[in-house]
PDB file of N, CA and C in Angstrom:
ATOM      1  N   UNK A   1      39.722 351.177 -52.759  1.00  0.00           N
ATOM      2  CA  UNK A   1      40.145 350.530 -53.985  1.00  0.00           C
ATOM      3  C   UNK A   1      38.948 350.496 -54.930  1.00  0.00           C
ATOM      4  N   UNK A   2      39.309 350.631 -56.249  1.00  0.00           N
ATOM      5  CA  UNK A   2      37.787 350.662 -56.816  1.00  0.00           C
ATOM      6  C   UNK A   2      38.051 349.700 -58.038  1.00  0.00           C
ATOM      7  N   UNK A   3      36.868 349.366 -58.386  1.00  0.00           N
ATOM      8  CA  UNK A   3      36.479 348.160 -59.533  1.00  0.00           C
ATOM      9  C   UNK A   3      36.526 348.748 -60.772  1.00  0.00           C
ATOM     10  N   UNK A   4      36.218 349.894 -60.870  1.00  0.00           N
ATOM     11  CA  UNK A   4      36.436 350.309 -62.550  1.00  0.00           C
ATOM     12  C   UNK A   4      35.034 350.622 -62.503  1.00  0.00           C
ATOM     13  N   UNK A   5      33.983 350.393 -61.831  1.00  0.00           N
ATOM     14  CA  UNK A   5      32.388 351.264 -61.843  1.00  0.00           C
ATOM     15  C   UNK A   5      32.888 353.001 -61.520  1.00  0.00           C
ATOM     16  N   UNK A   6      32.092 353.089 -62.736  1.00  0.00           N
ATOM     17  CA  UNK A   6      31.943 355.095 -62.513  1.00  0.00           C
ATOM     18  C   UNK A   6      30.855 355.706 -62.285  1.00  0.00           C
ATOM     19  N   UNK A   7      30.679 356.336 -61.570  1.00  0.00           N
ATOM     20  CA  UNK A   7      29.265 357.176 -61.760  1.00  0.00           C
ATOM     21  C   UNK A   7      29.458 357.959 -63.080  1.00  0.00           C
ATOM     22  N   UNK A   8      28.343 358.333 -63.580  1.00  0.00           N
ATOM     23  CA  UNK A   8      28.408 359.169 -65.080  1.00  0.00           C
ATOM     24  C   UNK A   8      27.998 360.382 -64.729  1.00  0.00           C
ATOM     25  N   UNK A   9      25.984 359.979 -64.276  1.00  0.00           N
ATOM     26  CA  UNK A   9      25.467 360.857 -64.235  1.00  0.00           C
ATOM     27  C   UNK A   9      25.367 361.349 -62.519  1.00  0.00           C
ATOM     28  N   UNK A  10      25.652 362.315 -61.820  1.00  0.00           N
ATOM     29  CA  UNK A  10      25.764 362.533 -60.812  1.00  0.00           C
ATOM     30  C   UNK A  10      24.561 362.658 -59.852  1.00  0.00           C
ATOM     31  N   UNK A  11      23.917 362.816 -60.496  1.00  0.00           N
ATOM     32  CA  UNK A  11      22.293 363.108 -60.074  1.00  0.00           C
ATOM     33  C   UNK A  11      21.548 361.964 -60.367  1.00  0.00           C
ATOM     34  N   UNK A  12      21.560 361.139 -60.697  1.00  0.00           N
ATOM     35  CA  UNK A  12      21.066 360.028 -61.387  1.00  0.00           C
ATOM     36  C   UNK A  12      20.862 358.873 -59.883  1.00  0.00           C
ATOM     37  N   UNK A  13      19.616 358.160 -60.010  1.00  0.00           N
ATOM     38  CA  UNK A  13      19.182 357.223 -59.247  1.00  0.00           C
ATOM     39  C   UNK A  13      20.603 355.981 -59.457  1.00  0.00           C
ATOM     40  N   UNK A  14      21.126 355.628 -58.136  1.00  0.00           N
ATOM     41  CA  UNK A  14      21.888 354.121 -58.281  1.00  0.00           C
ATOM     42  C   UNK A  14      22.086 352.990 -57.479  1.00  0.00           C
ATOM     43  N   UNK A  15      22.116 352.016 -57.892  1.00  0.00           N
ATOM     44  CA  UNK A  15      22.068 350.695 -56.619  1.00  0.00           C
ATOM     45  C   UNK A  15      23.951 350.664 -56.632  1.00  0.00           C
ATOM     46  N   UNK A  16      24.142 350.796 -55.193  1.00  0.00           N
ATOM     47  CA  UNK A  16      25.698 350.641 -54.954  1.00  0.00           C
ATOM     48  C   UNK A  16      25.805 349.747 -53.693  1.00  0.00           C
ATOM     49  N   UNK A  17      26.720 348.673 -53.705  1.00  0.00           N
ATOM     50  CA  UNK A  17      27.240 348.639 -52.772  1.00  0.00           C
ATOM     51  C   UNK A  17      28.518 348.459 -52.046  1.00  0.00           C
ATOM     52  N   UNK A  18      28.460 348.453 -50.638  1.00  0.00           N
ATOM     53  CA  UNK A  18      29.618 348.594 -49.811  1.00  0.00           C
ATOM     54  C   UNK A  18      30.618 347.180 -49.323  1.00  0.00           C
ATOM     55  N   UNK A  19      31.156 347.134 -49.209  1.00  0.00           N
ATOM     56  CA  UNK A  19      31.991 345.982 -48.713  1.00  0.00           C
ATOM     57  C   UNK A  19      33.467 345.810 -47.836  1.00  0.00           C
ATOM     58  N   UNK A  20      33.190 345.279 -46.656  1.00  0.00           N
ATOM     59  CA  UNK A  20      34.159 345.377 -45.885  1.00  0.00           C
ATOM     60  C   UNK A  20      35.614 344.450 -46.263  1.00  0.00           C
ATOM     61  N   UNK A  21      36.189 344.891 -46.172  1.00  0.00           N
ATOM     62  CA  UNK A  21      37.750 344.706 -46.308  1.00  0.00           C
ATOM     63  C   UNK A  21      37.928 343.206 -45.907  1.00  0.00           C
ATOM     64  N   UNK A  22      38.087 342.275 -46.916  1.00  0.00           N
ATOM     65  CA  UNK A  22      38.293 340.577 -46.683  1.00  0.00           C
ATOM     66  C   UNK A  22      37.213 340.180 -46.382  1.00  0.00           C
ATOM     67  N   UNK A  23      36.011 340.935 -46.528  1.00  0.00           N
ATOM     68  CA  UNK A  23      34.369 340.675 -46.003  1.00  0.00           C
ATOM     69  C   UNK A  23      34.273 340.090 -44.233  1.00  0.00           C
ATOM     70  N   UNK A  24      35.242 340.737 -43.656  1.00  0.00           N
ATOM     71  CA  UNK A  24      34.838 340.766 -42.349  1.00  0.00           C
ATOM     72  C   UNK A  24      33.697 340.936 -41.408  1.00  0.00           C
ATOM     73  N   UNK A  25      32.856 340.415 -41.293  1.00  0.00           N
ATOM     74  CA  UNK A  25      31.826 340.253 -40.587  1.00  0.00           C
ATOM     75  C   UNK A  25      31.432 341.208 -39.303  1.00  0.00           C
ATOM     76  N   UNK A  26      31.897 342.266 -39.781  1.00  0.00           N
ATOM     77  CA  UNK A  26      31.841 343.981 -38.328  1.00  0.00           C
ATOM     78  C   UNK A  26      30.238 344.498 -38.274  1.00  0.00           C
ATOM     79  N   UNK A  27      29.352 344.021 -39.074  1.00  0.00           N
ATOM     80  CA  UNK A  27      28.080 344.477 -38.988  1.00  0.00           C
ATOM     81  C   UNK A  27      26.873 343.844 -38.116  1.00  0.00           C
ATOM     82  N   UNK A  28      27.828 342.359 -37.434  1.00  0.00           N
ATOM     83  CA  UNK A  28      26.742 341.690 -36.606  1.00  0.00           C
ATOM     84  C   UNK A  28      26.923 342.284 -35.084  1.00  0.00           C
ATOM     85  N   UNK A  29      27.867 343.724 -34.841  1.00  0.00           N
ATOM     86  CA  UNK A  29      27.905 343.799 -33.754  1.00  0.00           C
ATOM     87  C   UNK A  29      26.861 345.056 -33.634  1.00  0.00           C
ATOM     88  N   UNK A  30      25.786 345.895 -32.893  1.00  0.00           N
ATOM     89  CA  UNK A  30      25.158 347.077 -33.044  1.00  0.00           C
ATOM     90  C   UNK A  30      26.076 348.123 -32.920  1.00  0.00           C
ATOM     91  N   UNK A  31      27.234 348.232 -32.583  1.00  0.00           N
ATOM     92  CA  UNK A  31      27.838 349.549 -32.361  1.00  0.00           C
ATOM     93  C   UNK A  31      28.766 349.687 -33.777  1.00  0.00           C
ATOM     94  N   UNK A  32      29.069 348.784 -34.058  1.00  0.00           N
ATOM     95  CA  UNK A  32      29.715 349.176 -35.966  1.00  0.00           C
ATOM     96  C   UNK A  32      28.288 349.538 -36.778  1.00  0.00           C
ATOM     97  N   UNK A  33      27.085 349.235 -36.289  1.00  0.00           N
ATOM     98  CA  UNK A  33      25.708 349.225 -37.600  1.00  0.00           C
ATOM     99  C   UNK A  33      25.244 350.834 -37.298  1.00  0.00           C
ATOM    100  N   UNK A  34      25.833 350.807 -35.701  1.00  0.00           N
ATOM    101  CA  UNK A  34      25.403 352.538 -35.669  1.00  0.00           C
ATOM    102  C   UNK A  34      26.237 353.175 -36.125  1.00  0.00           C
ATOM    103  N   UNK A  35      27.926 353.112 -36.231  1.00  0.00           N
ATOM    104  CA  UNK A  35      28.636 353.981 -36.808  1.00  0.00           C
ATOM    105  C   UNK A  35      28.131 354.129 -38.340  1.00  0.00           C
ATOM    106  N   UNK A  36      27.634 353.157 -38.575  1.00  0.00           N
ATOM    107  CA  UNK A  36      27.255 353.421 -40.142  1.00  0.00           C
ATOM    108  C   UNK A  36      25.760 354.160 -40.427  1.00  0.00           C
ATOM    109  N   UNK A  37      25.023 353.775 -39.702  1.00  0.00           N
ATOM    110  CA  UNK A  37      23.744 354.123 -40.131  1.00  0.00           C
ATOM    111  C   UNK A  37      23.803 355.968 -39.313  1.00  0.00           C
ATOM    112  N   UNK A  38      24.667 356.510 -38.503  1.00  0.00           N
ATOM    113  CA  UNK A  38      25.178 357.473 -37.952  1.00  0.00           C
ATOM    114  C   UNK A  38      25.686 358.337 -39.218  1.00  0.00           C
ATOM    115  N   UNK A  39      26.938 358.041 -39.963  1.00  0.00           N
ATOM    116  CA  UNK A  39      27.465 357.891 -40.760  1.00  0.00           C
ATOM    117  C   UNK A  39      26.507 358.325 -41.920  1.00  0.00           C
ATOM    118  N   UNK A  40      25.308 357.180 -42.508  1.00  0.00           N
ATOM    119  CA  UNK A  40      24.518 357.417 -43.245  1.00  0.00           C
ATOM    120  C   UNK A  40      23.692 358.943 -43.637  1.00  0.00           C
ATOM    121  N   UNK A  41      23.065 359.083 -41.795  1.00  0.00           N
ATOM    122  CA  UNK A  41      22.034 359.981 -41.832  1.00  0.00           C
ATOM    123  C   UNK A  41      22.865 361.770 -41.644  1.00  0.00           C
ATOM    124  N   UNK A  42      23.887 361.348 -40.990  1.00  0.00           N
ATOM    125  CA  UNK A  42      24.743 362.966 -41.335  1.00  0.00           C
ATOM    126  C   UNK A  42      24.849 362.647 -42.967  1.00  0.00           C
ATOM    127  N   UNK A  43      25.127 362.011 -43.881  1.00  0.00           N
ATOM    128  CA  UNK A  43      25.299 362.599 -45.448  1.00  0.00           C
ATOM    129  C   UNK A  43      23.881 363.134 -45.904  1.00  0.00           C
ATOM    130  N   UNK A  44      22.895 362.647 -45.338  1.00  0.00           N
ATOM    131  CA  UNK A  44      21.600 362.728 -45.780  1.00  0.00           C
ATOM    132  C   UNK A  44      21.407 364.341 -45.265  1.00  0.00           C
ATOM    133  N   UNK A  45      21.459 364.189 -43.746  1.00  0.00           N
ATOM    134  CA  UNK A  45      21.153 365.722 -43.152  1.00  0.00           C
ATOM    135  C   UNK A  45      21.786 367.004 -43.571  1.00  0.00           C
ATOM    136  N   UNK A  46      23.350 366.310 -44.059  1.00  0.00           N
ATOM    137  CA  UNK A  46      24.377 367.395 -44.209  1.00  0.00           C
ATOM    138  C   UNK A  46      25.107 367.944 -45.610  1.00  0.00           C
ATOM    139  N   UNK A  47      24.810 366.310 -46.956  1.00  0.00           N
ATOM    140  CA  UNK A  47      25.320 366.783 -47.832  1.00  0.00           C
ATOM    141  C   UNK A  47      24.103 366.363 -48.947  1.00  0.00           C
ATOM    142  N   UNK A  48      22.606 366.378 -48.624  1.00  0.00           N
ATOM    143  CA  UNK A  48      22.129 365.935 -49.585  1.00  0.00           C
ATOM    144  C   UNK A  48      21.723 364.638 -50.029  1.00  0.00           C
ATOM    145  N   UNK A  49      22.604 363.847 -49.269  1.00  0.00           N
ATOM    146  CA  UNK A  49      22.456 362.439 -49.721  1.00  0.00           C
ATOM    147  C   UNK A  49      20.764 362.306 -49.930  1.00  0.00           C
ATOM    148  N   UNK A  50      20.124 361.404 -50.895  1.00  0.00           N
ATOM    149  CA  UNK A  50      19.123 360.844 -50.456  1.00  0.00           C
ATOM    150  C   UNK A  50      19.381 359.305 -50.737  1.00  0.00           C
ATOM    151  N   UNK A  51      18.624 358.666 -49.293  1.00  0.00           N
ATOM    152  CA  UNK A  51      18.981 357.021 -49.521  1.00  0.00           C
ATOM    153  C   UNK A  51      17.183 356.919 -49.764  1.00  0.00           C
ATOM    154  N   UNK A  52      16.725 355.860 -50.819  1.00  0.00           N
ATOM    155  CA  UNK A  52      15.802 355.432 -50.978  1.00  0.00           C
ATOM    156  C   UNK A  52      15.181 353.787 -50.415  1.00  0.00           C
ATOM    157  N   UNK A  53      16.420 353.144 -49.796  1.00  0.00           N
ATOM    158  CA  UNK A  53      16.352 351.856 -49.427  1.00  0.00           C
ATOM    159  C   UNK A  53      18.031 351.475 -49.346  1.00  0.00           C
ATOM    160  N   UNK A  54      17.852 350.368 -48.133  1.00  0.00           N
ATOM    161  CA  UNK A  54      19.570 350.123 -48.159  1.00  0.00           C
ATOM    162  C   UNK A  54      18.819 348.969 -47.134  1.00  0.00           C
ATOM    163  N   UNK A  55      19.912 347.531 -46.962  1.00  0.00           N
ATOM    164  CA  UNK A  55      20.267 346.836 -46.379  1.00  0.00           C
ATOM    165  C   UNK A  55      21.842 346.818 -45.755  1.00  0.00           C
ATOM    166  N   UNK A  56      21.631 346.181 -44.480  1.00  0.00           N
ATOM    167  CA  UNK A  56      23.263 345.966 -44.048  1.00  0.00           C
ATOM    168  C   UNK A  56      23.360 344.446 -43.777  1.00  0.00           C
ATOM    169  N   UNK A  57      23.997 344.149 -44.373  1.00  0.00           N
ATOM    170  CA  UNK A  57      24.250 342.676 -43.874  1.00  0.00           C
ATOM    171  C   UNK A  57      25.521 342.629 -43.387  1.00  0.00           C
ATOM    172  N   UNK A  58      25.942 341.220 -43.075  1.00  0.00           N
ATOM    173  CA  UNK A  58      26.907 341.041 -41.728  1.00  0.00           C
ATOM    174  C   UNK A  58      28.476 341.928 -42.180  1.00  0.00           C
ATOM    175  N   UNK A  59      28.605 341.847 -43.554  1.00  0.00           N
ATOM    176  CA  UNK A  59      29.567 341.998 -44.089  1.00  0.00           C
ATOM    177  C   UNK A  59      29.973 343.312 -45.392  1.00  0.00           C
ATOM    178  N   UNK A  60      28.932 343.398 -45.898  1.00  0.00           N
ATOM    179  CA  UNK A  60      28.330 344.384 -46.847  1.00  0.00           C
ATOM    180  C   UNK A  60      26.892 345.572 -46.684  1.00  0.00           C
ATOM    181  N   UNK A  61      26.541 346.653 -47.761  1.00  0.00           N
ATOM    182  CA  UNK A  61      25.690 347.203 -47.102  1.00  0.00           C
ATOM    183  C   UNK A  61      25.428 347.332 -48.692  1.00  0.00           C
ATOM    184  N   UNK A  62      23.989 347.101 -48.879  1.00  0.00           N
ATOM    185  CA  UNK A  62      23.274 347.268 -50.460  1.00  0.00           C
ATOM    186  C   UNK A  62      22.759 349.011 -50.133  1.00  0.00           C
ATOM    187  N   UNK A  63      22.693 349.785 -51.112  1.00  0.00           N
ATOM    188  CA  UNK A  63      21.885 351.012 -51.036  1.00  0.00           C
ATOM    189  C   UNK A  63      21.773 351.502 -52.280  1.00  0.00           C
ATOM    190  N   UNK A  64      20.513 352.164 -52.295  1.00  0.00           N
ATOM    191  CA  UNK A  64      19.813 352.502 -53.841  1.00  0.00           C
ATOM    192  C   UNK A  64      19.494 354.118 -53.440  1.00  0.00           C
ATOM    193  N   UNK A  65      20.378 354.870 -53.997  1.00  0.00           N
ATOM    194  CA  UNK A  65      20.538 356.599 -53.443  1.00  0.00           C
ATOM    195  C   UNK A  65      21.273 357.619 -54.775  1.00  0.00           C
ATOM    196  N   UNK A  66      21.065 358.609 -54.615  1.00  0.00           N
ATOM    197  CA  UNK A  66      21.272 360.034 -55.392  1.00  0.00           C
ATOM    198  C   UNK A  66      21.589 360.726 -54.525  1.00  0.00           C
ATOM    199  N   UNK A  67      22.054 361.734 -55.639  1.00  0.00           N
ATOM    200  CA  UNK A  67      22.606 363.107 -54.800  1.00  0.00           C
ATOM    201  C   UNK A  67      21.608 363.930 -55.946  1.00  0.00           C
ATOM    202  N   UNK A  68      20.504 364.865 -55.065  1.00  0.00           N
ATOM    203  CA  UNK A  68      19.958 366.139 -56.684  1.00  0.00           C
ATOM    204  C   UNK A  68      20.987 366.980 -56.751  1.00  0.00           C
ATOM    205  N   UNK A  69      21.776 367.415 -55.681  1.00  0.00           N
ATOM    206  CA  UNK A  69      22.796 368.440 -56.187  1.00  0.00           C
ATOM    207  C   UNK A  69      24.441 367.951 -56.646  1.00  0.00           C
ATOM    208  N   UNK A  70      23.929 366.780 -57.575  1.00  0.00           N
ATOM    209  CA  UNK A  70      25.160 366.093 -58.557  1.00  0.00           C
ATOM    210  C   UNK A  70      26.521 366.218 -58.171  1.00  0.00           C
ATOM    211  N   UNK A  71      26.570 365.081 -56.875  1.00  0.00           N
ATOM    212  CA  UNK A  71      27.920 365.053 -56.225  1.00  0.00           C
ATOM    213  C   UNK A  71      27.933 363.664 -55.577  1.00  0.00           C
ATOM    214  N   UNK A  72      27.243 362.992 -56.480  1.00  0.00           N
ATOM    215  CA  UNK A  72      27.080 361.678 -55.545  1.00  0.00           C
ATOM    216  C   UNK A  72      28.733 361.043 -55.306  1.00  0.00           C
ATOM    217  N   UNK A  73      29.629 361.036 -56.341  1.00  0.00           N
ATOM    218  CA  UNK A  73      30.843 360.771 -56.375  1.00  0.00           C
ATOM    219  C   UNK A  73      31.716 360.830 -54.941  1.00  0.00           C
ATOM    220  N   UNK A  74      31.547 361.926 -54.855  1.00  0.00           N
ATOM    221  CA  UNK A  74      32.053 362.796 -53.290  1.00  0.00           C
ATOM    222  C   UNK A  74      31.609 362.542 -52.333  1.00  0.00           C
ATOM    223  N   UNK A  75      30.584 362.486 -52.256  1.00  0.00           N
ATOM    224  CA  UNK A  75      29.417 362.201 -51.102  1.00  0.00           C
ATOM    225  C   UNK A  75      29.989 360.948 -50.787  1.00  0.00           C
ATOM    226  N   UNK A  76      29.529 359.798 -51.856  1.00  0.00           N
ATOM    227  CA  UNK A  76      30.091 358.358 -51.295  1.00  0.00           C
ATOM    228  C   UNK A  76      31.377 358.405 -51.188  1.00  0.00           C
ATOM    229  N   UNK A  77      32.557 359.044 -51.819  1.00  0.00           N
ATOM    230  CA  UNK A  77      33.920 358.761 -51.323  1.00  0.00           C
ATOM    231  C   UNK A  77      33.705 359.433 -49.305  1.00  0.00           C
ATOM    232  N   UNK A  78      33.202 360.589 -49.271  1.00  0.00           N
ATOM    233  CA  UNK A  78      33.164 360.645 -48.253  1.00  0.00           C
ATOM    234  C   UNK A  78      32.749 359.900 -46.933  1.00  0.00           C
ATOM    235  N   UNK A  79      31.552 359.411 -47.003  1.00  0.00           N
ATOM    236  CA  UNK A  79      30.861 358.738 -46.370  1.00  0.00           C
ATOM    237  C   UNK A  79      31.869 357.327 -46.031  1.00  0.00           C
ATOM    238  N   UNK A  80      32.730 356.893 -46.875  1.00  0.00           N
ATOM    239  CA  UNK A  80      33.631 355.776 -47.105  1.00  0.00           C
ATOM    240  C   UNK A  80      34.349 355.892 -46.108  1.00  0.00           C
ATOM    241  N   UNK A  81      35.438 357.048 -46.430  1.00  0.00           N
ATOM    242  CA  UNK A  81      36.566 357.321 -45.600  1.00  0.00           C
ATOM    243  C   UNK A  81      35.980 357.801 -44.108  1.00  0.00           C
ATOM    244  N   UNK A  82      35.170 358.703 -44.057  1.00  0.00           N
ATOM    245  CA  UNK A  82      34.180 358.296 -42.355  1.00  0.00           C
ATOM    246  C   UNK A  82      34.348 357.489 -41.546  1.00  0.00           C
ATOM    247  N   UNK A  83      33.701 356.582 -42.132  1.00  0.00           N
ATOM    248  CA  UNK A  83      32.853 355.412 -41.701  1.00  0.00           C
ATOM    249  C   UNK A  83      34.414 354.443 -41.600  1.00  0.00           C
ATOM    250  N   UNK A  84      34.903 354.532 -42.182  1.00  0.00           N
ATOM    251  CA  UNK A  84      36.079 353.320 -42.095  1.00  0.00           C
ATOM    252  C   UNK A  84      37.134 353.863 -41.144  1.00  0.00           C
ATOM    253  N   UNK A  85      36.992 355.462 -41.038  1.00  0.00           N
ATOM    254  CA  UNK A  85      37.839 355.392 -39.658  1.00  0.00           C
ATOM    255  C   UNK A  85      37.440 355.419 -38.724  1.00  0.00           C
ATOM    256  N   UNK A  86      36.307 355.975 -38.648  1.00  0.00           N
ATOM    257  CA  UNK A  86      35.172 355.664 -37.355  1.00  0.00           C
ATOM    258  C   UNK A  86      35.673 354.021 -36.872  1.00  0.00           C
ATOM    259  N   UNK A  87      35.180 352.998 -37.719  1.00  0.00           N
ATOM    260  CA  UNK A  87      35.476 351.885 -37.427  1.00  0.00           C
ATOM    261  C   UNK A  87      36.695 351.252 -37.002  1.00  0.00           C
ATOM    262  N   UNK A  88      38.007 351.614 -37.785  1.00  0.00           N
ATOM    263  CA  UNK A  88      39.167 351.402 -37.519  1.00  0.00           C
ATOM    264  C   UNK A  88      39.728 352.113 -36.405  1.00  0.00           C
ATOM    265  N   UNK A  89      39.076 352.826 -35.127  1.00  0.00           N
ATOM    266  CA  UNK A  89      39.381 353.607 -34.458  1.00  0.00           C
ATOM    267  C   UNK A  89      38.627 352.621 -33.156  1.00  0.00           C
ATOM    268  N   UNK A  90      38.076 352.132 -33.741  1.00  0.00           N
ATOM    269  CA  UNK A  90      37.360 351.106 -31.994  1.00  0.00           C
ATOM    270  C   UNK A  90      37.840 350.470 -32.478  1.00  0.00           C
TER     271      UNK A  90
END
């Protein structure tokens, strides 16, 4: 579901963050923080991602990241739908 934030510039440095569904608290367990940080480092290895800093907290995940080859759009829709079935699958 999205808020009405757009990316413009695709390549462009941005602070985004993530948020679990009713802010469910799935990040205080280690095996949801690895599906994500799992999750994370394949976009990095595989599509470019670069993360410059990120927090996960119990419920949300802060991250300040680009894409240089101007696809950040994609990248994070991807990484989204991943990660949320990864999760919804345990």
């Amino acid at each position: 579901m999205t808020t009405g934030y757009r990316i413009e510039d695709q390549s462009a440095l941005y602070y985004s963050t993530m948020q679990v569904v009713e802010w469910v608290d799935i990040s205080t367990r280690q095996r949801y923080r690895d599906i994500l940080l799992d999750s994370l480092r394949y976009c990095q290895e595989n599509k470019g991602l670069q993360i410059f800093a990120y927090v996960i907290m119990s419920n949300h995940v802060h991250l300040i990241l680009n894409s240089p080859m101007g696809d950040l759009s994609q990248i994070i829709g991807d990484l989204k739908k991943f990660t949320s079935k990864l999760l919804s699958d345990r």
